[in-house]
Protein backbone atom coordinates (compact mmCIF):
# COMPACT_ATOMS: atom_id res chain seq x y z
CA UNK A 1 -45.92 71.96 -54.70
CA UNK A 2 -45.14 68.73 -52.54
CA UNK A 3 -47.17 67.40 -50.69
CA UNK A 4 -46.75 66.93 -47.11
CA UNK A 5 -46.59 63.26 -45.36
CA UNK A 6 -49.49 62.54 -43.32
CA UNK A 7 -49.10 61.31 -39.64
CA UNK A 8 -49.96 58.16 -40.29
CA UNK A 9 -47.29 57.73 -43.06
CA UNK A 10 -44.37 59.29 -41.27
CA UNK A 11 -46.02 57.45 -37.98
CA UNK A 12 -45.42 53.92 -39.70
CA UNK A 13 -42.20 55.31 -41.71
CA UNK A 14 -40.54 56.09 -37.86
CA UNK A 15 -41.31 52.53 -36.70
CA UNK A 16 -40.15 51.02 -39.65
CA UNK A 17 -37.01 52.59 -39.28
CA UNK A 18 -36.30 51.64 -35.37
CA UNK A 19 -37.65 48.05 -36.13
CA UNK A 20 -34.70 48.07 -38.71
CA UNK A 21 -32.53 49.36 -36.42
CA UNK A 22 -33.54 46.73 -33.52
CA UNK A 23 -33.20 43.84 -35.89
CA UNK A 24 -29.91 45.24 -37.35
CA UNK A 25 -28.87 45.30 -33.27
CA UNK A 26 -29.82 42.17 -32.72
CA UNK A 27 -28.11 40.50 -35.93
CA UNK A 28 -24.82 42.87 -34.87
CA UNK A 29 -25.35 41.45 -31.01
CA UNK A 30 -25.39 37.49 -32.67
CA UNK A 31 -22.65 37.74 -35.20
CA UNK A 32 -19.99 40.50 -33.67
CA UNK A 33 -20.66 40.65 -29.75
CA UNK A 34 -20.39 43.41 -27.97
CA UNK A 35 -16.47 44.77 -28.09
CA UNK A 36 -16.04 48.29 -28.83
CA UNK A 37 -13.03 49.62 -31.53
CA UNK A 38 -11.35 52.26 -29.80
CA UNK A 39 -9.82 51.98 -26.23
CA UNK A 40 -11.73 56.04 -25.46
CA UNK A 41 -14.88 53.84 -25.41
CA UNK A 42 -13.70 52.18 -22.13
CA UNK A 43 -12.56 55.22 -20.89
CA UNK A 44 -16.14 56.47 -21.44
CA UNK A 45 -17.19 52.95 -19.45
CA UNK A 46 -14.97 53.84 -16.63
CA UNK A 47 -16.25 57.27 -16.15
CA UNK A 48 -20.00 55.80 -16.06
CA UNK A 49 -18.96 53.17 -13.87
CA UNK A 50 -17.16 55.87 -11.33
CA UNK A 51 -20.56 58.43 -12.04
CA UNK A 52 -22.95 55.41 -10.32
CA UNK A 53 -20.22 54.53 -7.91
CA UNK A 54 -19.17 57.31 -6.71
CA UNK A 55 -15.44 56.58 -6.54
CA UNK A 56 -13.07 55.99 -8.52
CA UNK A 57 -10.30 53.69 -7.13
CA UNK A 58 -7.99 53.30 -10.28
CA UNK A 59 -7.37 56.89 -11.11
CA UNK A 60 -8.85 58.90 -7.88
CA UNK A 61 -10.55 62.12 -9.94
CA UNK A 62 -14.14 62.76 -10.25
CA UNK A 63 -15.96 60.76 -12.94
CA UNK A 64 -16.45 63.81 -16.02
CA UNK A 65 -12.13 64.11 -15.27
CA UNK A 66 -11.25 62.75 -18.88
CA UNK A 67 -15.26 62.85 -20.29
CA UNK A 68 -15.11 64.74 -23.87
CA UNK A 69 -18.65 64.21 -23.81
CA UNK A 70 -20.46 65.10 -20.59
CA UNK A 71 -24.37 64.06 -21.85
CA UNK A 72 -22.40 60.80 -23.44
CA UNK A 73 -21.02 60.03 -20.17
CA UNK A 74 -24.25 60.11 -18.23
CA UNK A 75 -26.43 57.88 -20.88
CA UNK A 76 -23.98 55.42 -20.53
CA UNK A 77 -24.13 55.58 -16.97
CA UNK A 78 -27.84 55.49 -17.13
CA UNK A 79 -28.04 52.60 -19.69
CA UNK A 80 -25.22 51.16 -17.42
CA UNK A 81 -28.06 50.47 -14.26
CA UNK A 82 -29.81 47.86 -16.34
CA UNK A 83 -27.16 46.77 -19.15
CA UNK A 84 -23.80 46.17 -17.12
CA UNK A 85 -20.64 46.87 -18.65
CA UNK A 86 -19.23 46.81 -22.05
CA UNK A 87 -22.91 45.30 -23.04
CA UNK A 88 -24.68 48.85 -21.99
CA UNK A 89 -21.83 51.33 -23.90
CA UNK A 90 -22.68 48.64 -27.02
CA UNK A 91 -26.89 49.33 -26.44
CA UNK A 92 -26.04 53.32 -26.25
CA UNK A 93 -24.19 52.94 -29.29
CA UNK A 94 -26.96 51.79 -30.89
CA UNK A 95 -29.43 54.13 -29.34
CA UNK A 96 -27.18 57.05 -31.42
CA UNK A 97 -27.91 54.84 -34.57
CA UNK A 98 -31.08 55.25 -34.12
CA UNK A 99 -31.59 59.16 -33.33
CA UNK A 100 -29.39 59.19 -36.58
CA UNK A 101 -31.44 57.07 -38.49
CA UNK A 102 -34.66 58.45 -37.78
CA UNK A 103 -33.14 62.37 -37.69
CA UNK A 104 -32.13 61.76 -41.15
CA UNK A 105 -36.18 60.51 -41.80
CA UNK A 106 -36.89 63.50 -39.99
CA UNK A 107 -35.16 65.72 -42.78
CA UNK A 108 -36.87 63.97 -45.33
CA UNK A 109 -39.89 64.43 -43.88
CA UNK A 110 -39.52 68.10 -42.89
CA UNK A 111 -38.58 68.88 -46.65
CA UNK A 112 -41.43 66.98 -48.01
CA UNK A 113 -39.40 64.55 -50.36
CA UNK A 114 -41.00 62.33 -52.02
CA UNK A 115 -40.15 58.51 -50.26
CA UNK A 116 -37.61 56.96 -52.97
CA UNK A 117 -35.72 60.65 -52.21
CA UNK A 118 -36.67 59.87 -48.83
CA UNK A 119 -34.54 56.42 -49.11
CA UNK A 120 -31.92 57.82 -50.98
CA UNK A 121 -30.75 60.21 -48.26
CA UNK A 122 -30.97 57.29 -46.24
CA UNK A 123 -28.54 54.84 -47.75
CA UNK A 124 -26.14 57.77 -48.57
CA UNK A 125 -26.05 58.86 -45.31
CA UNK A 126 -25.57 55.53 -44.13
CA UNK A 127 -22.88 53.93 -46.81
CA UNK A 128 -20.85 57.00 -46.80
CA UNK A 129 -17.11 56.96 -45.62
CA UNK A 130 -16.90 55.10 -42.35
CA UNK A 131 -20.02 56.05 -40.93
CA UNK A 132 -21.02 52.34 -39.64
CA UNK A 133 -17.66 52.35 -37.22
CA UNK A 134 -18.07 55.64 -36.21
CA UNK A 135 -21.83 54.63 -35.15
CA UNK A 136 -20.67 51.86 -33.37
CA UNK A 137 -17.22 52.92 -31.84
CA UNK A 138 -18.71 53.03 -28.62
CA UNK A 139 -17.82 56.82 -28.50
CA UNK A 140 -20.16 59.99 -28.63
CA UNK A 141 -19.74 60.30 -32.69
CA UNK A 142 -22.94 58.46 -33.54
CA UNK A 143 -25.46 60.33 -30.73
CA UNK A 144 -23.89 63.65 -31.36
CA UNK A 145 -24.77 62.97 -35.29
CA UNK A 146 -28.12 62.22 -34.05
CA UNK A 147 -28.80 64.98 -32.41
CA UNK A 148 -27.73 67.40 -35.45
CA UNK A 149 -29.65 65.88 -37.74
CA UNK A 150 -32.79 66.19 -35.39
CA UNK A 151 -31.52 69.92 -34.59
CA UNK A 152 -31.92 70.27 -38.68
CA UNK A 153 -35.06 68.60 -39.25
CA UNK A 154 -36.53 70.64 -36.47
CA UNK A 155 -35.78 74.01 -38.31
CA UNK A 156 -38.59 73.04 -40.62
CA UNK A 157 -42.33 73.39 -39.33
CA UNK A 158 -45.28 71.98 -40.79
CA UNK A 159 -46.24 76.06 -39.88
CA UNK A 160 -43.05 78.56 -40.40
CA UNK A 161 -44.51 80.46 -37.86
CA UNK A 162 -44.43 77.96 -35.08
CA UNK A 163 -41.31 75.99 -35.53
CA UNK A 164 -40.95 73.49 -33.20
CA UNK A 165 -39.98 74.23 -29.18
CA UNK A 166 -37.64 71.12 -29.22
CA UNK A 167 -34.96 72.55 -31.52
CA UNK A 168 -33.57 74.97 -29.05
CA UNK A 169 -33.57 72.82 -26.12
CA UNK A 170 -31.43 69.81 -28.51
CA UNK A 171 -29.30 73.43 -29.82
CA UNK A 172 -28.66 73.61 -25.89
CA UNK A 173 -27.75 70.21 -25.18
CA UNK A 174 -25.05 69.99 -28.13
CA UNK A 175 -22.02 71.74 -26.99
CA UNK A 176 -22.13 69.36 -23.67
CA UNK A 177 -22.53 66.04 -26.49
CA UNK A 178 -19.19 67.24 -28.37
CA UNK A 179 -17.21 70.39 -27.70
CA UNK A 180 -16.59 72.35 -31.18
CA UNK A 181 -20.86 71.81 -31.13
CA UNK A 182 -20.65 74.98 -28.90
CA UNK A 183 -20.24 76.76 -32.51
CA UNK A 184 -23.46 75.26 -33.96
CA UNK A 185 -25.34 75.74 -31.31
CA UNK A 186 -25.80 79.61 -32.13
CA UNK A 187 -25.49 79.01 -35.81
CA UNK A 188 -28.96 77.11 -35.83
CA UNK A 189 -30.70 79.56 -33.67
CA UNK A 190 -29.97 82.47 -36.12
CA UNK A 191 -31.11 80.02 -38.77
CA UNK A 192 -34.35 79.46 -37.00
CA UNK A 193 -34.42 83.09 -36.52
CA UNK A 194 -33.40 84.40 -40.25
CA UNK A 195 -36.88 81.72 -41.41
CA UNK A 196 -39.32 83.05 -38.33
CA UNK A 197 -38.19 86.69 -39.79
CA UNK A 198 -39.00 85.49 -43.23
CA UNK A 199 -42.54 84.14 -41.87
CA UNK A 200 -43.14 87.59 -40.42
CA UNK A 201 -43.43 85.67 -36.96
CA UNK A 202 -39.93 87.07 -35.28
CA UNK A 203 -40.30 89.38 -32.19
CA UNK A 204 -38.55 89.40 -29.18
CA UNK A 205 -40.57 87.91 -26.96
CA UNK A 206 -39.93 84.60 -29.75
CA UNK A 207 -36.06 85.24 -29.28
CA UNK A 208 -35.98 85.06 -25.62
CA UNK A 209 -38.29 82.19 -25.56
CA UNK A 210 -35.71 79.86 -27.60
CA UNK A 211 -32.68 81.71 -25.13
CA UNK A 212 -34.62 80.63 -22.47
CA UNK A 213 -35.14 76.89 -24.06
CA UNK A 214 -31.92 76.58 -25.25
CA UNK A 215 -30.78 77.32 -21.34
CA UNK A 216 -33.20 74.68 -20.53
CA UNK A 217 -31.29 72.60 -22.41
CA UNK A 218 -28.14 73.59 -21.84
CA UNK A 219 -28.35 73.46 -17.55
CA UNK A 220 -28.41 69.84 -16.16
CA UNK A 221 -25.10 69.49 -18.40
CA UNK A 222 -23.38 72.34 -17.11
CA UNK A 223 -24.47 71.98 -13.65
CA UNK A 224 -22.79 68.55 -13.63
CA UNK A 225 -19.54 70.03 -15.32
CA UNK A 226 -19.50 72.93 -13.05
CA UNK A 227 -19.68 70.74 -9.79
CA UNK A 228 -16.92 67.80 -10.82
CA UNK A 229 -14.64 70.10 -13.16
CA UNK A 230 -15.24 73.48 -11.78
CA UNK A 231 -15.26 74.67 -15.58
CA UNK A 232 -17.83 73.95 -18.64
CA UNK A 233 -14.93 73.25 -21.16
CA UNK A 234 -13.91 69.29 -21.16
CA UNK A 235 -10.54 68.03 -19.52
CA UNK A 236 -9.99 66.10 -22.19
CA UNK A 237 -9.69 69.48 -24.86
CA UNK A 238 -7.01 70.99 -22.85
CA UNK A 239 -4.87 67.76 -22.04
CA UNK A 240 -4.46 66.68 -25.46
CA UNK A 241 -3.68 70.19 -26.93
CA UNK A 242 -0.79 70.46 -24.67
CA UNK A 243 0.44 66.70 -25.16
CA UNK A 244 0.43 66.70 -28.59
CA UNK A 245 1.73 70.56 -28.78
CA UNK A 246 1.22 70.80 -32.16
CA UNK A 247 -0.44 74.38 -32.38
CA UNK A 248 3.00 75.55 -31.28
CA UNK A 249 4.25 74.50 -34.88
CA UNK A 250 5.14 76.52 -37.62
CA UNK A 251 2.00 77.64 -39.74
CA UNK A 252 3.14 75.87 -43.03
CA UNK A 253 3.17 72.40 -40.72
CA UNK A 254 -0.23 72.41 -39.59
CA UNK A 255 -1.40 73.84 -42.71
CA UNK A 256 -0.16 71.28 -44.65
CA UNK A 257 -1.18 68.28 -41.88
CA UNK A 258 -4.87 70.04 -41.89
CA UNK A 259 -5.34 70.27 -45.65
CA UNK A 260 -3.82 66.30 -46.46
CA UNK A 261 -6.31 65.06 -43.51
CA UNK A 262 -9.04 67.14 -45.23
CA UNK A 263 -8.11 65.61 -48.43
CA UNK A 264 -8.25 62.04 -47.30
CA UNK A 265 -11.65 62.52 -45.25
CA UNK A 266 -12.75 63.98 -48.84
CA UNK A 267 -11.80 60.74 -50.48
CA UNK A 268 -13.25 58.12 -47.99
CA UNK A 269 -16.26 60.68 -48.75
CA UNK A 270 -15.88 59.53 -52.41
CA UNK A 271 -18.04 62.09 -54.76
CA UNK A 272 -20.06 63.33 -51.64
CA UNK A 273 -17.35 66.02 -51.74
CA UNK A 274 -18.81 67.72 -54.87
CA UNK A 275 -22.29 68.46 -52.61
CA UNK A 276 -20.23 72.24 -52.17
CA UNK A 277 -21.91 72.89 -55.59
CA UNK A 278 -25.21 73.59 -53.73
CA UNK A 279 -24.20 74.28 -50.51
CA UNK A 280 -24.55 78.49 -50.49
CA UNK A 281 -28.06 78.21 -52.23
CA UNK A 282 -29.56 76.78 -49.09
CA UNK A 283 -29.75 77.44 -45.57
CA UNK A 284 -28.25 74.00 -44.06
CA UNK A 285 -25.13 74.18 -46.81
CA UNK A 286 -24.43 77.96 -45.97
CA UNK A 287 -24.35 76.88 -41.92
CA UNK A 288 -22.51 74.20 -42.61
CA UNK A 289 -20.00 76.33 -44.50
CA UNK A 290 -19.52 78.47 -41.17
CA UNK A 291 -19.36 75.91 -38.87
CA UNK A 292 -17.23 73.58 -40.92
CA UNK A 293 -15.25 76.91 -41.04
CA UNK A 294 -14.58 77.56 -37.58
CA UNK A 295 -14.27 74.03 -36.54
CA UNK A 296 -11.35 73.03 -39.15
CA UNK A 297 -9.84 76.64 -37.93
CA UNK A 298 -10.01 76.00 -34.56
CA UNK A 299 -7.97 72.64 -35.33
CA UNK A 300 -5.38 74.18 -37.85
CA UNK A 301 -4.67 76.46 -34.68
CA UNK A 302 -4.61 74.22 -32.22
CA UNK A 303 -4.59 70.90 -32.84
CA UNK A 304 -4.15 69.89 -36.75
CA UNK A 305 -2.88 66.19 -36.69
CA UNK A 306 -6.27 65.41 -34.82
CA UNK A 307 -8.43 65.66 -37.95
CA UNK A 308 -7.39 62.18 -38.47
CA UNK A 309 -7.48 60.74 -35.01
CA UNK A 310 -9.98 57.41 -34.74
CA UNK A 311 -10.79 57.29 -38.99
CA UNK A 312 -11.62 61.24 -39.03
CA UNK A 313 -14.25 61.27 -36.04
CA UNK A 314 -14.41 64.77 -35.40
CA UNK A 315 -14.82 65.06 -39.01
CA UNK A 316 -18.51 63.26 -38.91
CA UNK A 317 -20.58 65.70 -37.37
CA UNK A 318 -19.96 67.65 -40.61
CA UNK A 319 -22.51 64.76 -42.57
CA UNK A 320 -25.30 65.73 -41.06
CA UNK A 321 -25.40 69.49 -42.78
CA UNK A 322 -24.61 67.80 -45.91
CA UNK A 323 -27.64 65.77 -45.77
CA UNK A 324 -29.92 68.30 -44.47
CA UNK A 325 -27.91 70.51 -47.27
CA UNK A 326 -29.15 67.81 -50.01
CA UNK A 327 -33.12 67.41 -48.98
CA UNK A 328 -32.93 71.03 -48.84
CA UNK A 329 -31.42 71.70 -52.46
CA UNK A 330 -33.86 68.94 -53.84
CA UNK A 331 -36.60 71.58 -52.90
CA UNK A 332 -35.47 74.61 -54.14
CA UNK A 333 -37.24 76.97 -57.10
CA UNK A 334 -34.17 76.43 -59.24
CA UNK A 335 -34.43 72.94 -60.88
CA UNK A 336 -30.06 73.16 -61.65
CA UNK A 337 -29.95 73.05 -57.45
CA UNK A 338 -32.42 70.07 -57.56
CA UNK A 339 -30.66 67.93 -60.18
CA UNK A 340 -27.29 69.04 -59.15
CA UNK A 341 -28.59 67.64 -55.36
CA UNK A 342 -30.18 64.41 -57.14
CA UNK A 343 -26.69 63.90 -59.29
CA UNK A 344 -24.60 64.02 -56.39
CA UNK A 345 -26.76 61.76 -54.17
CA UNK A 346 -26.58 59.05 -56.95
CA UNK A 347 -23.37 59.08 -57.54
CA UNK A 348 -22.24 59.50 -53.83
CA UNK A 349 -24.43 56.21 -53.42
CA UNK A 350 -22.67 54.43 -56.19
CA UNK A 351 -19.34 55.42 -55.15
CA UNK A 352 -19.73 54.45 -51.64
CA UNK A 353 -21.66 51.01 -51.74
CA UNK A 354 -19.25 49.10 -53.46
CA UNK A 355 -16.94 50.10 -50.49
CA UNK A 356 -19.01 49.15 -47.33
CA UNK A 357 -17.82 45.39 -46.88
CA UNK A 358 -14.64 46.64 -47.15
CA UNK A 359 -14.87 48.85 -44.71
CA UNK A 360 -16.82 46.72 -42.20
CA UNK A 361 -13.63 44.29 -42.45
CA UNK A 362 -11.42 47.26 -41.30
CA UNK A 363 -13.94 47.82 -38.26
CA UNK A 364 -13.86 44.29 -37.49
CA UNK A 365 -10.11 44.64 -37.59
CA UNK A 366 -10.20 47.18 -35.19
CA UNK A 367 -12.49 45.01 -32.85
CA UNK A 368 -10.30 42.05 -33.10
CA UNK A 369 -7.71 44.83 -31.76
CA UNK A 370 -9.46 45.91 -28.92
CA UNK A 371 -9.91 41.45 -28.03
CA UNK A 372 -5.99 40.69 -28.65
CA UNK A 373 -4.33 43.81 -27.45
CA UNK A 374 -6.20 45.63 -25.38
CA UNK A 375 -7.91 43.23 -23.34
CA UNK A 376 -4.68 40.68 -23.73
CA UNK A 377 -2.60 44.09 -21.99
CA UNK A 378 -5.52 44.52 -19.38
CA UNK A 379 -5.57 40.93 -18.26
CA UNK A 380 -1.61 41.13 -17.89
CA UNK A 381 -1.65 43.69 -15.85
CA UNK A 382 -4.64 42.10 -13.43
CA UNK A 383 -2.61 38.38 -13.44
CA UNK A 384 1.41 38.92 -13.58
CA UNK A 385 1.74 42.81 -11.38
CA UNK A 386 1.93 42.43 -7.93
CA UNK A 387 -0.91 44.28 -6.05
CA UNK A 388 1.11 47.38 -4.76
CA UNK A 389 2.11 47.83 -8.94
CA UNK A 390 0.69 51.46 -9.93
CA UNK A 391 1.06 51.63 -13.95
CA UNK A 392 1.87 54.33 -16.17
CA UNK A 393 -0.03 54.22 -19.05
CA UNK A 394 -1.16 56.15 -22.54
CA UNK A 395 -4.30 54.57 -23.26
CA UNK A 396 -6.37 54.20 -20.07
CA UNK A 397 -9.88 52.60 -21.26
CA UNK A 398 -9.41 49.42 -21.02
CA UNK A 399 -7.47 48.79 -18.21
CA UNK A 400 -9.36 51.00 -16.16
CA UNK A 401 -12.32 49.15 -16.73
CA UNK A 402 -10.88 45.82 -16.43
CA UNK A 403 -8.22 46.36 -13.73
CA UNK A 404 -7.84 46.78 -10.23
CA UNK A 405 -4.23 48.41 -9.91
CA UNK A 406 -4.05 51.86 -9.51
CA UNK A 407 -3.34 54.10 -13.08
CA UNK A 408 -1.33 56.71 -14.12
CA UNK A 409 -2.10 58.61 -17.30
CA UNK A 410 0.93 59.89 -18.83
CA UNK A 411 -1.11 62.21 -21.54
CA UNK A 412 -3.39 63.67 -18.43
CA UNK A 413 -6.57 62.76 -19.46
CA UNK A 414 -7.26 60.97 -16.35
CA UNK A 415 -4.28 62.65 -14.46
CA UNK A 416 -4.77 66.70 -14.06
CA UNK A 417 -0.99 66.54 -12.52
CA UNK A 418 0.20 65.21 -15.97
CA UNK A 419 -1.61 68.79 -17.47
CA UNK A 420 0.17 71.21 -15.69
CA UNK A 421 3.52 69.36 -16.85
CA UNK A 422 2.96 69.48 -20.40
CA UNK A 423 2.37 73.04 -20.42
CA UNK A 424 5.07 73.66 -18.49
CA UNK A 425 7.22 71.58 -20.58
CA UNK A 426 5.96 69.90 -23.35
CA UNK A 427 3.66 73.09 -24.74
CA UNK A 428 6.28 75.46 -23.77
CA UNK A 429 9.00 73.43 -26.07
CA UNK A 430 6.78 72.65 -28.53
CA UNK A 431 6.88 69.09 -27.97
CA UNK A 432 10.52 69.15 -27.79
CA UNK A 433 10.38 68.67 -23.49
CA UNK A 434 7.45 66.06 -23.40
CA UNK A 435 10.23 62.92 -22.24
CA UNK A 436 10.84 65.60 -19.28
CA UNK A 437 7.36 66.54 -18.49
CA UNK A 438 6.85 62.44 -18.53
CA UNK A 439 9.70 62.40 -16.15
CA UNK A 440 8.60 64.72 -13.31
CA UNK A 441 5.41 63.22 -13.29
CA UNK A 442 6.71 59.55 -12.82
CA UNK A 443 8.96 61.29 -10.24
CA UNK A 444 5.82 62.48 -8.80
CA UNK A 445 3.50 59.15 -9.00
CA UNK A 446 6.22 56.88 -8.55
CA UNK A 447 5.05 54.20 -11.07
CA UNK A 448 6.47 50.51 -10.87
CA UNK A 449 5.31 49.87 -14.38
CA UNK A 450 5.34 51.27 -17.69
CA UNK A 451 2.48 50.01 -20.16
CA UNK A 452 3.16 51.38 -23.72
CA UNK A 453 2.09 50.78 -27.22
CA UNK A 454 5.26 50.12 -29.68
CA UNK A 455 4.28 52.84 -32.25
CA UNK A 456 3.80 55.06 -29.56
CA UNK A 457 6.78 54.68 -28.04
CA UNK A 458 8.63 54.59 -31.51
CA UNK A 459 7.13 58.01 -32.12
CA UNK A 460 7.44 59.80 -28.32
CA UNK A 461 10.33 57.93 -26.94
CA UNK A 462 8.62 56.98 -23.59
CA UNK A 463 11.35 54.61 -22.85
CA UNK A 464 14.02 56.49 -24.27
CA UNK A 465 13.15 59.45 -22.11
CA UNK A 466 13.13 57.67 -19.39
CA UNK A 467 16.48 56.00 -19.54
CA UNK A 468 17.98 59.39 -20.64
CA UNK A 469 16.97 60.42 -16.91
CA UNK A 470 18.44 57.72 -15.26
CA UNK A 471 15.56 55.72 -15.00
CA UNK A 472 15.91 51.55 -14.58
CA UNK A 473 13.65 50.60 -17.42
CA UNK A 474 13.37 46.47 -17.73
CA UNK A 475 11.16 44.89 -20.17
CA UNK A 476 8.65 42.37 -19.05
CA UNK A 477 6.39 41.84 -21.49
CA UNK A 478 7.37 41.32 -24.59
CA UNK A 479 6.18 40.12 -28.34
CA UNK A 480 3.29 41.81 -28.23
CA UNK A 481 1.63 45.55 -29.43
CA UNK A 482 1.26 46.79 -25.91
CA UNK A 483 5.32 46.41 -24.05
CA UNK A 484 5.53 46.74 -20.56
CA UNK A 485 8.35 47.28 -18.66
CA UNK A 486 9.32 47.87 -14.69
CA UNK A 487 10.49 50.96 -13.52
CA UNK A 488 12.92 51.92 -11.01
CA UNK A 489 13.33 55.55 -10.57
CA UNK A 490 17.28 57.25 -10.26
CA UNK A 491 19.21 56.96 -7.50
């Protein structure tokens, strides 16, 4: 039998942990700054900007138009009123680290491991793949893996028969943190449920209570999507599907594009991968084998090729159940689950340290991006466009944050006219009329400029398109990632 942690111990082991965390903030404030990896972080900084404000003079929509993360959106904007700027998306970065790091303690703690286990599930779940950038990509990855792990920990009471009230409210908060979390969200409950049944402690006054938390949970979120969007499902899911249109291709397509992005995740993963072993003996591994389920389904359907967008982020909130999925096994009456847990914990460890400072050097990378291109692009657009320009653009973050001229977004994340084309185009062709779709809605916003990324372009033949319609396309910046060019629409 293990013994459970006192208060005082997991007391001191939780402010050990966030002291870490503050000093690792501090040291990552001193030696790397601020700048985020991944120009959807600025467009996360717009919207939080426009929430406090009001307005928003760049793009003209309400603030959540283009927010994949509603709950993301507002801590930002909260954190925003005391840490201006790119500064207070870097602090709420952090602030996911830490409801990541200490969830994970929590898990630990729940299961009663011992506290080198304790520290084990730690530094795996920290050194694994790219989970450092994805904490700090300014994006809701790292508070969304927070919150499951917390959600997790939580389905363990010191008393089975009085699990905590918190779970449900977090179950209720996590479809308006990331989307496909809609599908854990019910997934836990019936977990909570299945071990309250087991406790002789489920009745239905105990069902409707967690409903009724879970709601709790669940309402300032939706209220707030309701009144800007007039709909709980993110913008953001519906513009990309349709710009992308690649759940229009033939089955053996996105099977193939889901199952070689599942493979490479799996590698980055190292030996983590072999956890499956003990996922169906315990409760965590068999939910995360049904959610994991009808997330990658939902993307071989609709939307394979972004199982690989940013390094694999949608692909993260999948560590959490693994972890939870390890403590768990390391408890269970069959010692083969226990030392197959232990085994690939080690060796997931040793597989994935040797790794991390390469892998910080590719974040970096990605940060020295972000200060060359995109903020090089931004400032362009600010110094050398006269002030009646309006810009077409791809990636909006960063030069809605840092600009002044007015934006159009040629994907429709921040343009719900650019939506209704692709479908009516782009979708309907299966990707085939996205240059026309692009088209009508230049013909309709009458940009001056084009802003484009040269692999973009060299894959969806922006420019191309354009001067295949009788567009006057004239370059203007040159020798650089991000190519702009005037437009002058046909006679």
């Amino acid at each position: 039998m293990r013994a459970p942690w006192t208060a005082r111990a997991t007391a001191w082991t939780y402010a050990g942990a966030l002291a870490a965390v503050a000093l690792a903030a501090r040291v990552h404030y001193h030696r790397e700054g601020t700048v985020l990896p991944v120009d959807d972080a600025y467009i996360t900084l717009h919207n939080a900007d426009v929430l406090r404000a009001g307005v928003d003079p760049i793009l003209g929509v309400p603030a959540l138009v283009g927010a994949t993360s509603v709950a993301h959106t507002v801590l930002v904007a909260m954190v925003g009123a005391f840490v201006r700027g790119e500064p207070g998306a870097w602090f709420t970065a952090w602030i996911g680290v830490a409801a990541y790091v200490t969830g994970v303690l929590a898990i630990a703690v729940r299961q009663r491991l011992a506290r080198w286990e304790a520290a084990l599930l730690l530094a795996v779940a920290l050194v694994v793949g790219e989970v450092a950038h994805q904490l700090l990509n300014g994006l809701e990855t790292g508070l969304a893996m927070g919150a499951l792990a917390w959600c997790l920990a939580l389905a363990e009471g010191v008393d089975p028969r009085k699990p905590p009230v918190l779970q449900p409210v977090l179950c209720g908060v996590l479809p308006f943190l990331r989307p496909e979390l809609a599908a854990a969200t019910p997934l836990l409950l019936l977990t909570r449920w299945a071990r309250l049944r087991l406790a002789g402690a489920l009745g239905r006054d105990r069902v409707l209570r967690d409903l009724g938390l879970c709601a709790l949970g669940a309402l300032p979120w939706a209220a707030l999507e309701l009144a800007q969007l007039g709909t709980l499902v993110p913008s953001t899911v519906r513009a990309k599907r349709l710009f992308f249109a690649e759940g229009c291709l033939p089955w053996r397509i996105r099977r193939d594009w889901t199952v070689g992005n599942l493979r490479h995740f799996s590698a980055l993963l190292g030996s983590l991968g072999r956890v499956a072993v003990v996922l169906p003996f315990v409760a965590a591994g068999r939910t995360l084998l049904v959610f994991g389920g009808v997330v990658i389904g939902a993307y071989v359907t609709q939307f394979p090729g972004a199982l690989a967008h940013y390094e694999h982020r949608y692909l993260y909130v999948l560590l959490p159940f693994v972890v939870a999925a390890i403590a768990e096994a390391r408890t269970h009456r069959w010692a083969a689950v226990r030392w197959a847990a232990l085994l690939v914990a080690v060796v997931a460890l040793d597989t994935n340290a040797p790794e991390v400072a390469a892998r910080w050097r590719l974040h970096r990378l990605r940060v020295d991006f972000t200060r060359a291109e995109l903020a090089g692009a931004a400032q362009w657009v600010r110094t050398a466009l006269p002030r009646g320009a309006r810009v077409m653009v791809h990636d909006v973050g960063y030069v809605a944050y840092a600009g002044e001229h007015p934006l159009v977004d040629l994907v429709g994340l921040k343009t719900p006219a650019a939506v209704t084309l692709h479908q009516r185009y782009t979708w309907a062709q299966c990707g085939a009329g996205r240059a026309e779709a692009v088209h009508r809605l230049a013909l309709q916003t009458l940009p001056t400029h084009l802003l484009v990324l040269d692999s973009w372009d060299a894959i969806y033949k922006i420019v191309e398109g354009l001067q295949a319609r009788g567009w006057r396309v004239e370059p203007v910046r040159t020798g650089t990632r991000y190519l702009a060019y005037a437009l002058t629409p046909p006679p």
